[in-house]
Protein backbone atom coordinates (compact mmCIF):
# COMPACT_ATOMS: atom_id res chain seq x y z
CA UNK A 1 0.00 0.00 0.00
CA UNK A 2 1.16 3.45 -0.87
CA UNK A 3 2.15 5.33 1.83
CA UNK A 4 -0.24 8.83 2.28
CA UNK A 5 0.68 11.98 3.93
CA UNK A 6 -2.24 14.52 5.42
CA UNK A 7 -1.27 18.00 3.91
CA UNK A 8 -4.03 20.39 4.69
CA UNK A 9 -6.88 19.63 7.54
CA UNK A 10 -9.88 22.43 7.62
CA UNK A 11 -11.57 21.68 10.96
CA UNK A 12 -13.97 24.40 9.93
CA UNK A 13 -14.74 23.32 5.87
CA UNK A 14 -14.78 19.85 7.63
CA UNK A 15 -11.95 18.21 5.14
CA UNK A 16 -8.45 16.71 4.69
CA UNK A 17 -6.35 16.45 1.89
CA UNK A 18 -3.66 13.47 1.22
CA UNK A 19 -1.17 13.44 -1.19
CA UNK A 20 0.39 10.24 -2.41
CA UNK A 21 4.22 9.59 -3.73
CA UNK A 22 2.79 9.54 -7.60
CA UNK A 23 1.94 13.43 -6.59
CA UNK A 24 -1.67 12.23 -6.98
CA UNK A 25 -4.27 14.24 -4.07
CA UNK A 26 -7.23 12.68 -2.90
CA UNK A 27 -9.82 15.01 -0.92
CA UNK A 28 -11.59 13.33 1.95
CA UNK A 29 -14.80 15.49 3.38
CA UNK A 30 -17.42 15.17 5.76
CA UNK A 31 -20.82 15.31 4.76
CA UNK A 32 -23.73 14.96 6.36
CA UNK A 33 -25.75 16.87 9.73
CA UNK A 34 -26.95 14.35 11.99
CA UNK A 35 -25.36 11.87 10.59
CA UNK A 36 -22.06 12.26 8.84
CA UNK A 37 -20.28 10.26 6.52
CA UNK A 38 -17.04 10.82 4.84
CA UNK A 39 -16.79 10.82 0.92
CA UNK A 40 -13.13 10.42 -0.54
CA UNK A 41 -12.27 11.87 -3.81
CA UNK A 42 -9.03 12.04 -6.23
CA UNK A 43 -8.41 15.13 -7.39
CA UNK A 44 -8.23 15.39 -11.52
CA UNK A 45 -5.30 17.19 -13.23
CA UNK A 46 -7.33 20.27 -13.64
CA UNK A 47 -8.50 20.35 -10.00
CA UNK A 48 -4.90 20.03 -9.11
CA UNK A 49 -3.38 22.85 -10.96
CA UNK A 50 -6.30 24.97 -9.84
CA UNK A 51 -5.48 23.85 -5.82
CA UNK A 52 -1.77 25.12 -7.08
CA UNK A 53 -3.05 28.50 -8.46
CA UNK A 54 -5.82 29.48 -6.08
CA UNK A 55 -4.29 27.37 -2.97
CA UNK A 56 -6.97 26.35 0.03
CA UNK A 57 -9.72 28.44 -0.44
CA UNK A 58 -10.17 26.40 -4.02
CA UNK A 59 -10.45 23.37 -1.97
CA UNK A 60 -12.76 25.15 0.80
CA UNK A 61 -15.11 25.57 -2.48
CA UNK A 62 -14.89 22.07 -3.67
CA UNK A 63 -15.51 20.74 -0.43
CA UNK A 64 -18.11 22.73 0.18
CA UNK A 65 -19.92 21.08 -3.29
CA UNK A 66 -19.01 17.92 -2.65
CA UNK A 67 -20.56 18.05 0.77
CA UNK A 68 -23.61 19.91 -0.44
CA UNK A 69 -24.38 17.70 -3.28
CA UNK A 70 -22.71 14.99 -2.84
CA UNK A 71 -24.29 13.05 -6.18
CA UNK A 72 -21.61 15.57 -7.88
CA UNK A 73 -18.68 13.58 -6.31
CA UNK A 74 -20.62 10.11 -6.36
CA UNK A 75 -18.86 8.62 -9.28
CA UNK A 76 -15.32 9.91 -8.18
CA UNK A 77 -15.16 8.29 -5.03
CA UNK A 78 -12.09 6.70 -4.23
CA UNK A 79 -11.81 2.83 -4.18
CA UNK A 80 -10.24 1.11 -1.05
């Protein structure tokens, strides 16, 4: 298994982002009220070079969609 380091936690955005040895970044982000649920995502090439341009507050908007409307991020969730 690759080994994964946390680079960014928002406590407030509710989300963490890992980055992998192959440079690749997944997005994990709690969703939910009541009941919460974390949904894991890997960031594309385009979402990557925008994290590099704009820095956290792009990801503070893209977690905030993916928590929102989560059917947005259903078919990018990351397989275990």
């Amino acid at each position: 298994m690759k080994k994964m380091k946390s680079d960014l936690t928002n406590h407030e955005r509710k989300y963490e982002l890992f980055s992998f040895p192959d440079e690749s970044l997944y997005l994990n982000v709690i969703c939910g009220g009541t009941a919460t649920y974390s949904v894991t995502v890997r960031l594309s090439d385009e979402e990557i070079m925008k994290y590099r341009d704009k820095g956290p507050h792009f990801l503070d908007d893209l977690a905030h969609q993916i928590a929102k409307v989560y059917e947005s991020g259903k078919d990018r969730i990351a397989k275990k």
